[in-house]
C-alpha atoms as a PDB file:
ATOM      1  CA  UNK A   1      16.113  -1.502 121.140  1.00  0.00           C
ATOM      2  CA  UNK A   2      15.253  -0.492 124.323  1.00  0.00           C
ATOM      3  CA  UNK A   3      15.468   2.920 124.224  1.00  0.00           C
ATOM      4  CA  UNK A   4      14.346   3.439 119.898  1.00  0.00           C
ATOM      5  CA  UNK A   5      15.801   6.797 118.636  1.00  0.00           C
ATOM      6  CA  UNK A   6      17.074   8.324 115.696  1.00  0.00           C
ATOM      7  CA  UNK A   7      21.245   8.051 116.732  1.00  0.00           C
ATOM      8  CA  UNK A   8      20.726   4.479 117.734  1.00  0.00           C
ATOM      9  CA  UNK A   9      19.431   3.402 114.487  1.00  0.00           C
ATOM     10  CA  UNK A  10      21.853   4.992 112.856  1.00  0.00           C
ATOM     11  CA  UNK A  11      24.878   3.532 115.446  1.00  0.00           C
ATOM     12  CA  UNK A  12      23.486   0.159 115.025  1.00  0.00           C
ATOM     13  CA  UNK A  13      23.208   0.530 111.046  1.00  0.00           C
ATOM     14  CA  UNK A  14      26.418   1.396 110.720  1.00  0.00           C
ATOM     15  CA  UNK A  15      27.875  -1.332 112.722  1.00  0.00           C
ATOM     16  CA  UNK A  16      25.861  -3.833 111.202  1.00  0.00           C
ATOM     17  CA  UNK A  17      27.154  -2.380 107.696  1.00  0.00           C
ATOM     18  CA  UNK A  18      30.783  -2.334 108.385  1.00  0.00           C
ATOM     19  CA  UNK A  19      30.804  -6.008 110.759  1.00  0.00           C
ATOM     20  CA  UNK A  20      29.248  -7.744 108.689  1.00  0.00           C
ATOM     21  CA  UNK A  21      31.714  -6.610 105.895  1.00  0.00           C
ATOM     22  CA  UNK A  22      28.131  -5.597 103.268  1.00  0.00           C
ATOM     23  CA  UNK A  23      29.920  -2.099 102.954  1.00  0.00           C
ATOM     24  CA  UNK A  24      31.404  -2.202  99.692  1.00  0.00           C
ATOM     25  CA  UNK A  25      34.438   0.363  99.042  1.00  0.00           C
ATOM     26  CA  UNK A  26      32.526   3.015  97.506  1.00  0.00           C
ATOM     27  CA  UNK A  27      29.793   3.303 100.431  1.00  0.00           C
ATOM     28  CA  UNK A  28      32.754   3.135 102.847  1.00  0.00           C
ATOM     29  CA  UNK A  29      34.081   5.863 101.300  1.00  0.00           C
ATOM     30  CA  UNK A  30      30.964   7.891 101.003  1.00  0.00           C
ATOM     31  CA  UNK A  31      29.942   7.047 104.553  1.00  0.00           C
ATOM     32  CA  UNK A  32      33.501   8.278 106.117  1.00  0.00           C
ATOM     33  CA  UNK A  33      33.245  11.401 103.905  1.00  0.00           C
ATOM     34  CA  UNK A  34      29.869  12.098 105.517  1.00  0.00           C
ATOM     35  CA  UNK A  35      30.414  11.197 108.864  1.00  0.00           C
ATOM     36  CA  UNK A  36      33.028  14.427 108.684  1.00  0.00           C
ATOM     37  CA  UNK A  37      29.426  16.339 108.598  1.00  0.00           C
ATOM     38  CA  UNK A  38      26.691  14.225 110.537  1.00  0.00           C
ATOM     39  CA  UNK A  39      26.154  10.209 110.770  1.00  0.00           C
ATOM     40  CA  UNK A  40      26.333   8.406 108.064  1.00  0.00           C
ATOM     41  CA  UNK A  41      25.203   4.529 107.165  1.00  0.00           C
ATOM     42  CA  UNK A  42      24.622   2.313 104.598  1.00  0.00           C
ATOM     43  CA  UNK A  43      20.892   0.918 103.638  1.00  0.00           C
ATOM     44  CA  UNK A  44      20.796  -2.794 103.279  1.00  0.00           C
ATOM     45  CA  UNK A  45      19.818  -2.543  99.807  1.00  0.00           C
ATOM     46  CA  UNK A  46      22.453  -1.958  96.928  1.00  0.00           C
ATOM     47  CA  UNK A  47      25.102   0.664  97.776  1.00  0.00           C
ATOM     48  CA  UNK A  48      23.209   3.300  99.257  1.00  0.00           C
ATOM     49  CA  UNK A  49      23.805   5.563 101.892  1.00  0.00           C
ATOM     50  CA  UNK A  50      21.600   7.758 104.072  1.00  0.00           C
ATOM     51  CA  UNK A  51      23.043  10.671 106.679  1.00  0.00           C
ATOM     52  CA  UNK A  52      21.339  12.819 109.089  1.00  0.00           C
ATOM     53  CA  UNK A  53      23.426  16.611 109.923  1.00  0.00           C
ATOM     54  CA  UNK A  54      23.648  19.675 107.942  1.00  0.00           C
ATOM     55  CA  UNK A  55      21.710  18.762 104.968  1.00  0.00           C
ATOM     56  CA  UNK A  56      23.211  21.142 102.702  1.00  0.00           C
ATOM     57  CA  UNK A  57      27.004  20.287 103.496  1.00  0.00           C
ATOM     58  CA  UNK A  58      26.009  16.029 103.072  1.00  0.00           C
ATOM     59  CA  UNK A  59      23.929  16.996  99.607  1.00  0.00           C
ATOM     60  CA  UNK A  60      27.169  18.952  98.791  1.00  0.00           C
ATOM     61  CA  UNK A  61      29.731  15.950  99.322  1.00  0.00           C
ATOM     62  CA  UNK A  62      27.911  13.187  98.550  1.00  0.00           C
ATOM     63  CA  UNK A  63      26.911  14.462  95.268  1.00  0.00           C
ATOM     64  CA  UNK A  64      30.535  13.544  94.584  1.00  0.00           C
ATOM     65  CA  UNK A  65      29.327   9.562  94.952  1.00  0.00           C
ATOM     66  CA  UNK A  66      26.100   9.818  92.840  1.00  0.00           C
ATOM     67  CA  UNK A  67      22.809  10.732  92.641  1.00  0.00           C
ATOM     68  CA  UNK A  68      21.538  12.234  96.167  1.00  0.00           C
ATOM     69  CA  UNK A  69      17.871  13.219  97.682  1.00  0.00           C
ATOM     70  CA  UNK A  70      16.740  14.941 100.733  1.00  0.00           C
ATOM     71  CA  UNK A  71      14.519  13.440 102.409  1.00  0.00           C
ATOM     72  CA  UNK A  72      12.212  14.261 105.693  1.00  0.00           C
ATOM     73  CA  UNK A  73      11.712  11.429 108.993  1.00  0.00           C
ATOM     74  CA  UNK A  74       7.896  11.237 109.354  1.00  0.00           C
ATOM     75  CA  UNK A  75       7.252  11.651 113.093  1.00  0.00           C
ATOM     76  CA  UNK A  76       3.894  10.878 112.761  1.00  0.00           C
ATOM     77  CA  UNK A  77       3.797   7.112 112.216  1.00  0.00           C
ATOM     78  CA  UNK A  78       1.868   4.949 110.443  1.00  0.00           C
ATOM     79  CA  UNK A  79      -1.566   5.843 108.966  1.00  0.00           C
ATOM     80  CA  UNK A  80      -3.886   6.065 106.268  1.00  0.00           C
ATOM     81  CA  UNK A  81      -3.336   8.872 103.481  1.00  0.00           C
END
């Protein structure tokens, strides 16, 4: 993309998800239930989902789907650790 951020990933995830018909019911349904909180999309792999927005309210609802994890976007790039 042109102009790389955080909300176009996530736009461009979730369209991918949903056009291309990969969503299976249960991530749709865990994606629209998030979206009510932040942005929500599906990872290419399996049915996961990852959201960015109030991290407490998203742990809290999409506990309801399954197993769930906070994690942190490393702004920092790539390097040696």
């Amino acid at each position: 993309a042109r102009n790389p951020s955080i909300q176009k990933l996530m736009e461009l995830s979730h369209s991918f998800a949903f056009d291309s018909g990969l969503a299976s019911k249960p991530v749709v349904e865990a994606v629209n239930a998030a979206s009510k909180l932040g942005t929500a999309s599906m990872a290419m792999l399996g049915n996961s989902v990852f959201s960015l927005g109030d991290s407490r309210g998203l742990q809290s609802v999409l506990s309801e789907f399954g197993e769930t994890w906070k994690c942190k976007v490393d702004l920092k790039g790539p390097r040696l650790l």
